[in-house]
Protein backbone atom coordinates (compact mmCIF):
# COMPACT_ATOMS: atom_id res chain seq x y z
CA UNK A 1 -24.21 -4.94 -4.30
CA UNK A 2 -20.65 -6.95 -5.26
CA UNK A 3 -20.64 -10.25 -5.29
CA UNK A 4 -18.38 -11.16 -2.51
CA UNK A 5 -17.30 -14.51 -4.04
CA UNK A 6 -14.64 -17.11 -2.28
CA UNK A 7 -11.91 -17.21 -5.26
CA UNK A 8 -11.92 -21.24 -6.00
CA UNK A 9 -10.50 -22.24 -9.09
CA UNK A 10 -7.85 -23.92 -9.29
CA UNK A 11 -5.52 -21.98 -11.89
CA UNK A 12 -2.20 -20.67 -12.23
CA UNK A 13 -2.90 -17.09 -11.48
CA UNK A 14 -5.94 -17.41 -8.89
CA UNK A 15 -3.72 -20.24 -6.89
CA UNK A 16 -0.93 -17.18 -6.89
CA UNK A 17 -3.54 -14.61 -5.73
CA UNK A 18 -4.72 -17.30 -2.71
CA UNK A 19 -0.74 -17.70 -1.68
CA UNK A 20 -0.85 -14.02 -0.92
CA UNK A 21 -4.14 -14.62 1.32
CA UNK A 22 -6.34 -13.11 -0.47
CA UNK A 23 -9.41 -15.78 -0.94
CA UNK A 24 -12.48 -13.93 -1.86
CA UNK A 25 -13.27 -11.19 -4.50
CA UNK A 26 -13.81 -8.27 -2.69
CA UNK A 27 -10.75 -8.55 -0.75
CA UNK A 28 -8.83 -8.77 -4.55
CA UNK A 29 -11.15 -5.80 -5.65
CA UNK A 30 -9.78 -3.65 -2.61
CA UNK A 31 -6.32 -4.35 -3.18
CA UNK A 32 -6.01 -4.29 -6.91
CA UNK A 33 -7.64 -0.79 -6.75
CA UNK A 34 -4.94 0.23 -3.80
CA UNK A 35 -1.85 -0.49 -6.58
CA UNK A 36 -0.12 2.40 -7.71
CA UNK A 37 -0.95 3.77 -11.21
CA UNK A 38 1.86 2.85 -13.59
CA UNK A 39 2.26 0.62 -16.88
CA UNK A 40 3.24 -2.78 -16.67
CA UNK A 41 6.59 -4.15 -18.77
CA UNK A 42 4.20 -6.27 -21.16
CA UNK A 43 0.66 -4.79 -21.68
CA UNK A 44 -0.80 -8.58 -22.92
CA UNK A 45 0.35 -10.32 -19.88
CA UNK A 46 -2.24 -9.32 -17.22
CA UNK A 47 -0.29 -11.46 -14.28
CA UNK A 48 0.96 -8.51 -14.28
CA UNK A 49 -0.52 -6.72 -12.46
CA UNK A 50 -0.12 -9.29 -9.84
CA UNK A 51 3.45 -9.75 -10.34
CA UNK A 52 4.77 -5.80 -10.84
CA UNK A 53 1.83 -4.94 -7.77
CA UNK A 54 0.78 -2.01 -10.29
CA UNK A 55 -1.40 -1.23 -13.72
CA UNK A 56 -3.34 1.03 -15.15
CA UNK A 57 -7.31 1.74 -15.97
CA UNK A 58 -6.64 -0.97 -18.50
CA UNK A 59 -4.92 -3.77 -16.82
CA UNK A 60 -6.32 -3.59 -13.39
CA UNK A 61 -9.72 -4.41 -14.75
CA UNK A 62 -8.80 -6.31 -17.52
CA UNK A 63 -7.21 -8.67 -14.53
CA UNK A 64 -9.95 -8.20 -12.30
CA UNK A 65 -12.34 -9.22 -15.48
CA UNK A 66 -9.91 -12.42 -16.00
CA UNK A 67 -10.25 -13.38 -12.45
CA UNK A 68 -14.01 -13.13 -12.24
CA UNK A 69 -14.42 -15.32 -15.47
CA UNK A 70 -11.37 -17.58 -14.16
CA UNK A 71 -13.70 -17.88 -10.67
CA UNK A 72 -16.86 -18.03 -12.67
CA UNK A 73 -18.04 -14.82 -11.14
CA UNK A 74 -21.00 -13.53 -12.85
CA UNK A 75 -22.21 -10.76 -14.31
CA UNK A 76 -18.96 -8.54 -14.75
CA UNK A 77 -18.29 -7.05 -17.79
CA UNK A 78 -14.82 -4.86 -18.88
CA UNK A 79 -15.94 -1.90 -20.39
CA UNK A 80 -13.93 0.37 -23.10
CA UNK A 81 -15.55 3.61 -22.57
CA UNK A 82 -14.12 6.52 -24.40
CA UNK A 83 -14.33 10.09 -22.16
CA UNK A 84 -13.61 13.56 -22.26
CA UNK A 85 -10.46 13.63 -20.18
CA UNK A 86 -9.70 17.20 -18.85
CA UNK A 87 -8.49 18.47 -15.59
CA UNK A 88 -11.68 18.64 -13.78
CA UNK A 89 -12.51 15.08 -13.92
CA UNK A 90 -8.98 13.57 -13.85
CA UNK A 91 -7.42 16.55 -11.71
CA UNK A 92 -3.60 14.75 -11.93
CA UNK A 93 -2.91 15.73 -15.22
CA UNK A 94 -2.01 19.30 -14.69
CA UNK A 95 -1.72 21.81 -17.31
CA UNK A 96 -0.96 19.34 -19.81
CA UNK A 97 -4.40 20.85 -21.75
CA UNK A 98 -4.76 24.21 -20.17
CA UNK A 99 -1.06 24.40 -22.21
CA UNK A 100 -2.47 23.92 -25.56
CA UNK A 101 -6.01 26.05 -25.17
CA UNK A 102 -7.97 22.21 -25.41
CA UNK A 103 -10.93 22.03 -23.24
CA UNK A 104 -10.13 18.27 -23.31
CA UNK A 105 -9.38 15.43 -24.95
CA UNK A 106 -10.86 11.93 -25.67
CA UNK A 107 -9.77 9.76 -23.99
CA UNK A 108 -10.14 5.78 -23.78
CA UNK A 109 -10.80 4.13 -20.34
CA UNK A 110 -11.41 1.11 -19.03
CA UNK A 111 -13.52 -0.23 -16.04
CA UNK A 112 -15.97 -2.73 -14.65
CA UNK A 113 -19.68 -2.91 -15.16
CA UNK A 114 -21.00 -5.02 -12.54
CA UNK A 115 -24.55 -6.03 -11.97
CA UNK A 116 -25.22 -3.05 -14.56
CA UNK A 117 -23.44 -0.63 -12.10
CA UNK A 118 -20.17 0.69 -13.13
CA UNK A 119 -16.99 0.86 -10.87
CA UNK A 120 -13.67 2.32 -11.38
CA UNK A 121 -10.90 0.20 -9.48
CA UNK A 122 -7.97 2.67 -11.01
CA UNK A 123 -6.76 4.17 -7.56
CA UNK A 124 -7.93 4.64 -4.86
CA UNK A 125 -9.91 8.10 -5.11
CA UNK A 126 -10.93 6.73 -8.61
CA UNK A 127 -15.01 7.11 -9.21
CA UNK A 128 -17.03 6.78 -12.27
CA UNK A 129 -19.35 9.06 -11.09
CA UNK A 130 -16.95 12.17 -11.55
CA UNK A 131 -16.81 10.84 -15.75
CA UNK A 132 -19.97 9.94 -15.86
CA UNK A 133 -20.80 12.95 -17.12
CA UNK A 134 -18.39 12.97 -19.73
CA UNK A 135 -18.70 9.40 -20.88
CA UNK A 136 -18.71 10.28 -25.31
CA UNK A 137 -19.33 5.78 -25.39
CA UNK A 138 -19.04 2.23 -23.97
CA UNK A 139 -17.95 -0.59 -25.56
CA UNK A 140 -17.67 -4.38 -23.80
CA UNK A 141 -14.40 -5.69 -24.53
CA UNK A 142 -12.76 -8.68 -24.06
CA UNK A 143 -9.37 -9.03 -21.15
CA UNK A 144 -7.42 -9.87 -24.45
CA UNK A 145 -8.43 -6.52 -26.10
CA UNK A 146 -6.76 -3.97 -23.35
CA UNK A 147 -3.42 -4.17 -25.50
CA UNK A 148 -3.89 -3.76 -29.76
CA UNK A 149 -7.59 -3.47 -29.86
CA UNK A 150 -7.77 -0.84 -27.10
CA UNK A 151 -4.81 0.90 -28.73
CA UNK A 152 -6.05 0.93 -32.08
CA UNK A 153 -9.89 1.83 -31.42
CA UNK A 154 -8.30 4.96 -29.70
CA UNK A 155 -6.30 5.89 -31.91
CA UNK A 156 -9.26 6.00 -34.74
CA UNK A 157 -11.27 7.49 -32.33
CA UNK A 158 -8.92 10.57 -32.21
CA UNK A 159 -8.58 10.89 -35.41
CA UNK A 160 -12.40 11.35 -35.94
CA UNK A 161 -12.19 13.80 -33.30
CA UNK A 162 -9.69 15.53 -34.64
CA UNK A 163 -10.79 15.76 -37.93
CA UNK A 164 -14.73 16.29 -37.27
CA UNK A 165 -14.16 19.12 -34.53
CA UNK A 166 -11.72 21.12 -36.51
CA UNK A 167 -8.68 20.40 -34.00
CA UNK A 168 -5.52 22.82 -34.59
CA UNK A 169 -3.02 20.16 -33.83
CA UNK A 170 -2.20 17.00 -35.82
CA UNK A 171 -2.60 13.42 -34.38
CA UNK A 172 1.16 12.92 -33.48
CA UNK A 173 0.68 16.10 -31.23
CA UNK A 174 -2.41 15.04 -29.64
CA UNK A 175 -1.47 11.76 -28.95
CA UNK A 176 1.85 13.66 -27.54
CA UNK A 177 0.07 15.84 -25.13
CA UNK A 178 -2.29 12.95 -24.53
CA UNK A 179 1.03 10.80 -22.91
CA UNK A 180 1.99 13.98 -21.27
CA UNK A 181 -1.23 13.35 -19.72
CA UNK A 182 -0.60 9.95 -18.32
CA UNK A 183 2.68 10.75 -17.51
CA UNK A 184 1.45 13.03 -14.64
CA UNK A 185 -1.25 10.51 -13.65
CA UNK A 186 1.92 8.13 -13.07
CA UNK A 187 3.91 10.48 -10.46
């Protein structure tokens, strides 16, 4: 069960959520997840989100993560999970893989652990269930950590991959087909 929590505090950002009538969390849960997918002009200010009325896997939940701490909304946690991104469990990204023979790639997402239940909040036919399956790890970061940290921890990750699983392709192409990738989750 979500905590269905009247958003009270008295900060910048939650005082800007309230002028838009929006007063509670579940009501900021539905619309956040309702935002198109796209990046936001500066990945450390999670506003944002807010502001631009977009984000992606990263600062949608790093926001909604802010706003439950900001609200004192307990137990939610932003999760870093790392998964194996292909088309059947992200569908939008085409041929992007298929192109290159790669079953998948790694890739790093982020979402909410709630109560211990996990919820994606990406779009709106977004469901952890359908990576689940596919999850290679989980990590709880911190709002602050969806820019460098996120970025970086990725980046290694791939790397490993890469180099442990005897991949034909060097990291500047697979983080190239990787943003091919996200480029067709964006249209």
């Amino acid at each position: 069960m979500l905590p269905n929590q009247t958003l009270g505090s008295y900060d910048t950002l939650t005082q800007l959520i309230k002028s838009e009538d929006i007063d509670n969390w579940l009501d900021l849960v539905s619309l956040v997840k309702a935002l198109p997918y796209n990046r936001n002009s500066n990945r450390t200010d999670l506003s944002l989100v807010w502001k631009e009325k977009k984000g992606t896997c990263s600062s949608k939940h790093a926001f909604l993560k802010h706003v439950a701490d900001l609200n004192q909304i307990p137990n939610v946690e932003l999760i870093l999970g790392v998964y194996k991104m292909n088309s059947a469990n992200t569908p939008k990204i085409g041929k992007a893989l298929s192109d290159y023979q790669l079953d998948y790639i790694p890739e790093a997402h982020c979402y909410l652990k709630i109560n211990d239940e996990r919820f994606d909040y990406t779009s709106p036919t977004s469901d952890f269930k359908r990576l689940k399956n596919d999850m290679l790890l989980e990590k709880t970061i911190t709002p602050q950590q969806v820019a460098e940290f996120k970025i970086d921890f990725h980046k290694a990750y791939l790397k490993d991959w890469i180099k442990n699983n005897n991949i034909p392709y060097s990291f500047g192409k697979i983080w190239q087909i990787r943003e091919q990738c996200i480029e067709n989750l964006s249209r």
